[in-house]
Protein backbone atom coordinates (compact mmCIF):
# COMPACT_ATOMS: atom_id res chain seq x y z
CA UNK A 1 -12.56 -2.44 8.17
CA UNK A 2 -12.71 -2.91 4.21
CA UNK A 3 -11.17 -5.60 1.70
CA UNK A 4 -11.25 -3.06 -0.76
CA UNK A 5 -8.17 -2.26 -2.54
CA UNK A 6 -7.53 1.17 -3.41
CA UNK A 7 -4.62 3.30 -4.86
CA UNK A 8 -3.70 6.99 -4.63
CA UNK A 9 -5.53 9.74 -6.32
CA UNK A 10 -1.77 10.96 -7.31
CA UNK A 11 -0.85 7.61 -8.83
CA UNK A 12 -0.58 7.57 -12.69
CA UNK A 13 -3.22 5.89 -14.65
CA UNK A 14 -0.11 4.03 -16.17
CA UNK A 15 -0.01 1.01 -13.93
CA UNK A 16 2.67 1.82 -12.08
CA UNK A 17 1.50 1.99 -9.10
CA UNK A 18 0.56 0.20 -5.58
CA UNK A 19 -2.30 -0.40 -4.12
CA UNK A 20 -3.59 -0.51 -0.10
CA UNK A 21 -6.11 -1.78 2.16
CA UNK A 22 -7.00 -1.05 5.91
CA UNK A 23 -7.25 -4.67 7.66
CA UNK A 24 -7.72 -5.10 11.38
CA UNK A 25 -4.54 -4.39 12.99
CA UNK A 26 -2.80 -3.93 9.64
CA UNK A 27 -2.24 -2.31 6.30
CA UNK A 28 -1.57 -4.27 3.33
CA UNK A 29 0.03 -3.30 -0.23
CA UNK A 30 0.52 -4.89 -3.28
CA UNK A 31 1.61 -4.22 -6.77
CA UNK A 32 -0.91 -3.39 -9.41
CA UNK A 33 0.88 -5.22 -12.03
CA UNK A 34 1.52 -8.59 -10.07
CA UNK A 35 -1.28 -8.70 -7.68
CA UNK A 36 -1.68 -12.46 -7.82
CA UNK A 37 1.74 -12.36 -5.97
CA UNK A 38 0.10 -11.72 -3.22
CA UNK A 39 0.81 -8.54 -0.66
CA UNK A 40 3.24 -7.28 2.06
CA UNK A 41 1.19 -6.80 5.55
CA UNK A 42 2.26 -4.04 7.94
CA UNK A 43 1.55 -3.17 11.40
CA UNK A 44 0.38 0.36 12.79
CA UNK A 45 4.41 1.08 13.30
CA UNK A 46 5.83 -0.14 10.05
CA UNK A 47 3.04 2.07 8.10
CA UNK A 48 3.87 4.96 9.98
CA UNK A 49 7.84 4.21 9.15
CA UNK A 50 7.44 3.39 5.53
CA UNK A 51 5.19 6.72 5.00
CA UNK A 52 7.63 9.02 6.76
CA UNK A 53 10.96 6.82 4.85
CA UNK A 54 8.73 7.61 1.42
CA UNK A 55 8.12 11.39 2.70
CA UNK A 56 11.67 11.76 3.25
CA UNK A 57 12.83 10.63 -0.10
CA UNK A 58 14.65 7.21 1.05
């Protein structure tokens, strides 16, 4: 796995945006403009819900 941090190709250049990293057994996110606020961790299952809840509009 990486420690990199990495964003979305379609995120804005603006700032307004999240970033990600792949850690063993989860994925974390934080936001660009606070990252010294640390991140939220998710397991394989809450990825998977957040990415179909963001698909779907909610």
């Amino acid at each position: 796995m990486t420690s990199d941090w990495y964003k979305s190709s379609y995120s804005p250049n603006t700032g307004d945006c999240v970033e990600c990293r792949r850690q063993v057994g989860t994925v974390d996110l934080r936001d660009t403009k606070n990252r010294e606020a640390g991140h939220l961790a998710f397991d394989r299952v809450e990825w998977s819900a957040l990415l179909a809840g963001v698909r779907a509009g909610r």
